[in-house]
Protein backbone atom coordinates (compact mmCIF):
# COMPACT_ATOMS: atom_id res chain seq x y z
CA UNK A 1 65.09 116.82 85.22
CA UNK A 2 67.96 117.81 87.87
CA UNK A 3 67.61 121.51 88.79
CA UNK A 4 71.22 123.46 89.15
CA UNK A 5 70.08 124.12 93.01
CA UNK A 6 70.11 120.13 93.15
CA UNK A 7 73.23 119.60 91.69
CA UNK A 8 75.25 122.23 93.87
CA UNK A 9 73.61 120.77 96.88
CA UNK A 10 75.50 117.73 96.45
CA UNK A 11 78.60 119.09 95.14
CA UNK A 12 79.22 121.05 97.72
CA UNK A 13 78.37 118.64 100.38
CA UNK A 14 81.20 116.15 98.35
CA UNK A 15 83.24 119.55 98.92
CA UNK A 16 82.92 120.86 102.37
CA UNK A 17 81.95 117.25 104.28
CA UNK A 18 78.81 117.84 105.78
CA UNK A 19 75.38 118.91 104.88
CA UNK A 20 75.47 121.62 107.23
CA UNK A 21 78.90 122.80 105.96
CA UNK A 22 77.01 123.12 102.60
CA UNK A 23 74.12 124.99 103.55
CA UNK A 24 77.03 127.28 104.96
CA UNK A 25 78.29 127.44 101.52
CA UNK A 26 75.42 127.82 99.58
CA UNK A 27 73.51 130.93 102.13
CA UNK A 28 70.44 128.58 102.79
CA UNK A 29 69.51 126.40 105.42
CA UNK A 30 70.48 122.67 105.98
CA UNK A 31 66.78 122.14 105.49
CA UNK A 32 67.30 123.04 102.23
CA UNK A 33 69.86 121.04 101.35
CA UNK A 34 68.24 118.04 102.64
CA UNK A 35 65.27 118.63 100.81
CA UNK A 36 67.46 119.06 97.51
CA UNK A 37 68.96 115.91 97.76
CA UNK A 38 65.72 113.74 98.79
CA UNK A 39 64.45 115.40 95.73
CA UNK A 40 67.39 114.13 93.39
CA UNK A 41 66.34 110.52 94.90
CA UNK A 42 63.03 110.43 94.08
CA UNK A 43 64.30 111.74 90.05
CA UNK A 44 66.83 109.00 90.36
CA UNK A 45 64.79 105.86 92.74
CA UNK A 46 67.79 105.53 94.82
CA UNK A 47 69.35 106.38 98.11
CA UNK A 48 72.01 108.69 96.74
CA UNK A 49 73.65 108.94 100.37
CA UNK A 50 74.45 105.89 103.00
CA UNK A 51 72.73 106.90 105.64
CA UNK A 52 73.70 104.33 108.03
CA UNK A 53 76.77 106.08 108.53
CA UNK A 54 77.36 109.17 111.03
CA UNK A 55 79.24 111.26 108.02
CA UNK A 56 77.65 112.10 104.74
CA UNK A 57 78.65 109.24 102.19
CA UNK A 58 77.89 108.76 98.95
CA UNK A 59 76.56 105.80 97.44
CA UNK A 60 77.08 104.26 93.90
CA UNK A 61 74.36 106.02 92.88
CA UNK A 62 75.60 109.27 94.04
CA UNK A 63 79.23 109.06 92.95
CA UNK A 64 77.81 108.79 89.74
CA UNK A 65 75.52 111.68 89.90
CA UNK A 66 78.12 113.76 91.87
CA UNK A 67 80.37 112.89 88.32
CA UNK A 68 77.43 114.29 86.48
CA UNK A 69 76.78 117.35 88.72
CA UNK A 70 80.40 118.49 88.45
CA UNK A 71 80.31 118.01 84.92
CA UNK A 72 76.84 120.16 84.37
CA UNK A 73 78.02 122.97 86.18
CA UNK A 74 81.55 123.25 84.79
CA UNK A 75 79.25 123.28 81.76
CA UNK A 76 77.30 126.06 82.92
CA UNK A 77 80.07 128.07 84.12
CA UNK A 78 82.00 127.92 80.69
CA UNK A 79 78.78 128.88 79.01
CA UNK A 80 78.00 131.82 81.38
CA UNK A 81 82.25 133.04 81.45
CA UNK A 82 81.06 133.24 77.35
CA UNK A 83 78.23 135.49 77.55
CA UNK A 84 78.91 137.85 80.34
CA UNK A 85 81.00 140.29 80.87
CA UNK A 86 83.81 140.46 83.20
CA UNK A 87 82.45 143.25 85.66
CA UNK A 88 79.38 141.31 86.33
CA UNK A 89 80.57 137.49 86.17
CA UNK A 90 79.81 136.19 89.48
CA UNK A 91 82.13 133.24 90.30
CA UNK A 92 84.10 131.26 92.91
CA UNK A 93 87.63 129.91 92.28
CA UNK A 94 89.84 128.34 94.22
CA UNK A 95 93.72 129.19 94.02
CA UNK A 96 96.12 127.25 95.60
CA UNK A 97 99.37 128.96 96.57
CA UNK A 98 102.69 128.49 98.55
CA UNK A 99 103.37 130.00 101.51
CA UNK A 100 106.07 132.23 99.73
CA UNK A 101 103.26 133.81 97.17
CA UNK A 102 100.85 134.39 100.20
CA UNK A 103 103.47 136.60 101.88
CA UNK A 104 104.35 138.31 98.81
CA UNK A 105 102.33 139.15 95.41
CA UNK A 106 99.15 137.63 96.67
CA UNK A 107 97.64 140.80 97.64
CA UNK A 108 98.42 142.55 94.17
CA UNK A 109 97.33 139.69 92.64
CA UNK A 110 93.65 139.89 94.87
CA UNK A 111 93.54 143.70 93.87
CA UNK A 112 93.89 143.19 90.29
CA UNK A 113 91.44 140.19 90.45
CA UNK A 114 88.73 142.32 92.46
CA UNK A 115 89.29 145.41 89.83
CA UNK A 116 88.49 143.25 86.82
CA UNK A 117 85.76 140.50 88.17
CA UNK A 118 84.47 142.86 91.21
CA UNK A 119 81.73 139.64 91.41
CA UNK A 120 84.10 136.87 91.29
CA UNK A 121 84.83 135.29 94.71
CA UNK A 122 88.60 134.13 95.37
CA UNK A 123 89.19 131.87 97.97
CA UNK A 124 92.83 131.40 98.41
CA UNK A 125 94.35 127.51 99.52
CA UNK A 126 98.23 128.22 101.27
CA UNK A 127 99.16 124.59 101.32
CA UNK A 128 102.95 122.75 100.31
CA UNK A 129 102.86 122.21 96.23
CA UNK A 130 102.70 118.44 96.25
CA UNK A 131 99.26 118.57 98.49
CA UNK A 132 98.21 121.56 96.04
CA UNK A 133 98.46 119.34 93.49
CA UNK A 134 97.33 116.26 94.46
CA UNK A 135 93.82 118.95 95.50
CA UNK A 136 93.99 120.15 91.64
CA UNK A 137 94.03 116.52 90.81
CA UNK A 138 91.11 115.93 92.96
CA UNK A 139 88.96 118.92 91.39
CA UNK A 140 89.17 120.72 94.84
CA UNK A 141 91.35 123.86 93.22
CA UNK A 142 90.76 125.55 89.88
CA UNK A 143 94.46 126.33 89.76
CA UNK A 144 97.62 125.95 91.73
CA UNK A 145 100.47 128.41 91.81
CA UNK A 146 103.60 126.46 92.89
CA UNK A 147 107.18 125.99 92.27
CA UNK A 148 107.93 124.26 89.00
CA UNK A 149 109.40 120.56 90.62
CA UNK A 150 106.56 118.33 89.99
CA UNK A 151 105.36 115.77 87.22
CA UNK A 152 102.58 117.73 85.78
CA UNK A 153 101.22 115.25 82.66
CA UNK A 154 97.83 115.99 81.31
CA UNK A 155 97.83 119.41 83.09
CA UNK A 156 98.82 122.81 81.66
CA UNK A 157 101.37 125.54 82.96
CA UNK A 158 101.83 128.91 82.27
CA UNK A 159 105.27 130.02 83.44
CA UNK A 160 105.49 132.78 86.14
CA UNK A 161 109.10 134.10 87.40
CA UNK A 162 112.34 132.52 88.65
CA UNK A 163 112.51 133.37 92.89
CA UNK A 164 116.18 134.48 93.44
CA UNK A 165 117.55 131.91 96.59
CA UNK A 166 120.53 132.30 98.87
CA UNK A 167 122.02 130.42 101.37
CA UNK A 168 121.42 132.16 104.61
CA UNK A 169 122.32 132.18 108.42
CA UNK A 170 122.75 134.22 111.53
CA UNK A 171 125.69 136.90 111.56
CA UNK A 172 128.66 135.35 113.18
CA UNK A 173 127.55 131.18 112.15
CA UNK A 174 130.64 130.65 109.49
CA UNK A 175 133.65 132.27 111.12
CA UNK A 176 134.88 132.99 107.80
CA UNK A 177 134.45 134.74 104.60
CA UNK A 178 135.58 132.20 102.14
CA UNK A 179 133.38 130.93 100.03
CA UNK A 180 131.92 127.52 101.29
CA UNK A 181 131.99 124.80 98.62
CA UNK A 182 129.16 122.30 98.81
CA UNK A 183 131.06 119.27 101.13
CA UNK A 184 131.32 122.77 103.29
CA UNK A 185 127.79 123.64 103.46
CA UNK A 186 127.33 119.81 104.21
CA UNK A 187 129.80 120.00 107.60
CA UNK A 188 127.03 122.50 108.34
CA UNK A 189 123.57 121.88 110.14
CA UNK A 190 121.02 122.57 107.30
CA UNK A 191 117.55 123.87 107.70
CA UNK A 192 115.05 122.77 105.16
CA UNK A 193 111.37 122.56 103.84
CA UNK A 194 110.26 119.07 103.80
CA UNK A 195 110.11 117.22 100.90
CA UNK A 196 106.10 118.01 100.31
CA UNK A 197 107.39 121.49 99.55
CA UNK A 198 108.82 122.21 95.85
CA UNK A 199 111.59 123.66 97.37
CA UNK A 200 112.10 121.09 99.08
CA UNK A 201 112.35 118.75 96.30
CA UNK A 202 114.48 121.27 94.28
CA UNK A 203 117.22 121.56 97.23
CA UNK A 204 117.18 117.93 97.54
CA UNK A 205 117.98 117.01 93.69
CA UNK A 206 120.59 119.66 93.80
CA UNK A 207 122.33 118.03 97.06
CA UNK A 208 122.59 114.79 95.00
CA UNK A 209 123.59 116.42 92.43
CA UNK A 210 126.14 117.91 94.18
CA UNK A 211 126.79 114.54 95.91
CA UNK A 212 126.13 116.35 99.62
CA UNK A 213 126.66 113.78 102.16
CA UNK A 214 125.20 115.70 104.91
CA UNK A 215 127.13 114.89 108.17
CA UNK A 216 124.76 116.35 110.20
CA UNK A 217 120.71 115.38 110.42
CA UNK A 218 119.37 118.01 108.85
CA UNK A 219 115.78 120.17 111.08
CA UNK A 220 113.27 120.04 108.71
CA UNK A 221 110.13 121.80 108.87
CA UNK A 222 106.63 122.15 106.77
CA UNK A 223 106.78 126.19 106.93
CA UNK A 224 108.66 129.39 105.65
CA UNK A 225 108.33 131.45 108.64
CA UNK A 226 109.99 129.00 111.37
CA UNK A 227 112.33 128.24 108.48
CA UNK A 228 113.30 132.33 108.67
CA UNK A 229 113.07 132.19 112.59
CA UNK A 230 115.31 129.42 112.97
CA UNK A 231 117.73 130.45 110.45
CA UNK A 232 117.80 133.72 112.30
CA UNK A 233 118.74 132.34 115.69
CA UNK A 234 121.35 130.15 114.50
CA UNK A 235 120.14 127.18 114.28
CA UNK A 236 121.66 126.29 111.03
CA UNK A 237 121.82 127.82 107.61
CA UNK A 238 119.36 127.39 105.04
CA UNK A 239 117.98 128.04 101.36
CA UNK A 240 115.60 131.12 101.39
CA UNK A 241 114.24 133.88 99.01
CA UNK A 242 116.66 136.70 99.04
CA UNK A 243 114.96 139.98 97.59
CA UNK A 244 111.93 139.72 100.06
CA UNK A 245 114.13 138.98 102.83
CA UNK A 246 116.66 141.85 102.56
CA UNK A 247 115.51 144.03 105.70
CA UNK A 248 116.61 141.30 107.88
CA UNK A 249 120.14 141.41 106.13
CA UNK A 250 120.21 144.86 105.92
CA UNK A 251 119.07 144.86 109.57
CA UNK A 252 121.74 142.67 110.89
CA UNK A 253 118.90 139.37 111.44
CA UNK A 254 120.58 137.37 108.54
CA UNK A 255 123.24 137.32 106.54
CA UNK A 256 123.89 135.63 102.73
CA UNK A 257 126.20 132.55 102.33
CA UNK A 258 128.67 132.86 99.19
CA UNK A 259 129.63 129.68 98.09
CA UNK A 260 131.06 128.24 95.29
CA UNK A 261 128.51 125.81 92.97
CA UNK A 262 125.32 128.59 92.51
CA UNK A 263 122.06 127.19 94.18
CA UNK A 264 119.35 125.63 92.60
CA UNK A 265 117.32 127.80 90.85
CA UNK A 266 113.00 127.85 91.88
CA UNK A 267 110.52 128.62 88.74
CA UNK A 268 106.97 129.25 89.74
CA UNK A 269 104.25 128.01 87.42
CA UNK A 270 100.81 127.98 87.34
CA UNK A 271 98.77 124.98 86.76
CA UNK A 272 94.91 124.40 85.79
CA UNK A 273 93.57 121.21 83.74
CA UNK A 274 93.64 122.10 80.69
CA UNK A 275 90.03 119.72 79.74
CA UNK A 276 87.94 122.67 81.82
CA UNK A 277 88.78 125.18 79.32
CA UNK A 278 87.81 128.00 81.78
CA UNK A 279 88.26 131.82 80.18
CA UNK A 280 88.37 133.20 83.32
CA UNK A 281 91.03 130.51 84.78
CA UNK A 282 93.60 131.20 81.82
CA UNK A 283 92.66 135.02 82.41
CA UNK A 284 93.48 134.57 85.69
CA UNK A 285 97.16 132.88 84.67
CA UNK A 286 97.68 135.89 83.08
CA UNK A 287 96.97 138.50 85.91
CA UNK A 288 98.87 135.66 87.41
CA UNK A 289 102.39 136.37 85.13
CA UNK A 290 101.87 140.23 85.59
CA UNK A 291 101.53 140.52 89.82
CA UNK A 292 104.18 137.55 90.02
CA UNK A 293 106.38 139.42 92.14
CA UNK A 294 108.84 138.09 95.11
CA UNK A 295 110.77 140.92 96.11
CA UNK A 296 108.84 142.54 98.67
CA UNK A 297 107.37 140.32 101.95
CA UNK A 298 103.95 141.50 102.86
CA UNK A 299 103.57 143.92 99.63
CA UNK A 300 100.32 145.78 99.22
């Protein structure tokens, strides 16, 4: 019979690439994890890794019982998130966030985490939505916080808060105060997120929408912070949270954009597979809806 200490030895080598990346991971020694696994071969009579190969690489064998091991201890875990109570549940999750939550609620959302599961172990993922995803898809995250642009069949969402956008630019970039319509904004040099980014999706369907012929290529980058630094030296104008980034407007840095036809608006959901029917996952949607909160960058 497979012992849990088995099972995680080869789960978390399928998660962190290495055996000595799961000994890491599980405080023991890559001794140990060796052992573990030449003990789940002699249960099962076959090679579960290739060891021909320089990486760790699972065989048949050991897809299988990696398939079987993540099923046993989601099992486990719903069974234990039954019985215990919250102050002494000891867990890990994996969020994955944008770059915009990071620099904003994340930290309430942390404190309020660490005040009702002081045991459970948050390891935060800051990646674009669409690789987020494609990570939830892949069992790799527990849940995903990201802007509401993506397919999401077979998956469940909890609805967080609308993030209020404006078009944005250095002082002095439009030399007038009219506002622009959108064939203006596309005479313009745009700055954007690419299109891995839900923004980036969202700004793009509203450009078609809008039928935006941009006559200038537009600089696109993977990031929010060059996005504000490039935006603030006049590079271009671009689409970027507005509460959260009022000191630089108040300060002179940036100012708003009025135009005509309102921006797109951005939703932020959360997203978990529904199948693992984790208590402490939809709990944490829930802190989730109460610490969503974009108006303050860096908030404590």
């Amino acid at each position: 019979m497979f012992s849990f200490k088995q099972l995680e030895a080869i789960y978390w080598i399928d998660r962190e690439g290495s055996f000595s990346a799961a000994s890491q991971r599980l405080h023991t020694t890559q001794a140990a994890i060796s052992k573990r696994v030449k003990e789940l071969e002699s249960i099962v009579g076959e090679d579960v890794f290739d060891r021909s190969l320089r990486q760790a690489r699972f065989t048949e064998k050991g897809l299988q019982l990696l398939q079987a091991a993540r099923q046993m201890l989601r099992e486990r875990d719903q069974v234990m998130e039954s019985l215990v109570k919250p102050e002494t549940m000891v867990r890990r999750i994996h969020i994955g966030i944008t770059e915009l939550v990071a620099m904003t609620w994340l930290p309430k959302m942390l404190s309020s985490i660490r005040t009702k599961y002081p045991h459970v172990t948050i390891e935060p993922d800051v990646d674009s939505g669409t690789r987020l995803l494609s990570k939830l898809e892949d069992d790799v995250l527990d849940l995903a916080i990201v802007p509401d642009a993506f397919a999401h069949d077979g998956l469940a969402i909890k609805k967080l808060s609308s993030v209020e956008f404006a078009w944005m630019c250095k002082p002095g970039t439009i030399p007038h105060q009219q506002p622009l319509t959108a064939q203006d904004l596309a005479a313009q040099t745009l700055l954007t997120q690419s299109d891995l980014s839900g923004l980036g999706l969202i700004l793009d369907r509203w450009l078609h929408k809008n039928m935006v012929a941009q006559a200038k290529p537009p600089v696109v980058t993977n990031s929010l912070l060059p996005l504000i630094g490039l935006t603030a030296a006049g590079m271009g104008i671009s689409y970027m949270p507005k509460d959260c980034l009022n000191p630089l407007i108040e300060s002179g840095k940036l100012q708003v954009v009025q135009t005509r036809e309102p921006g797109p608006v951005v939703p932020y959901v959360a997203i978990f597979k529904p199948q693992l029917k984790s208590i402490l996952v939809s709990d944490l949607c829930m802190l989730a809806q109460e610490c969503c909160d974009f108006s303050h960058m860096f908030a404590d």
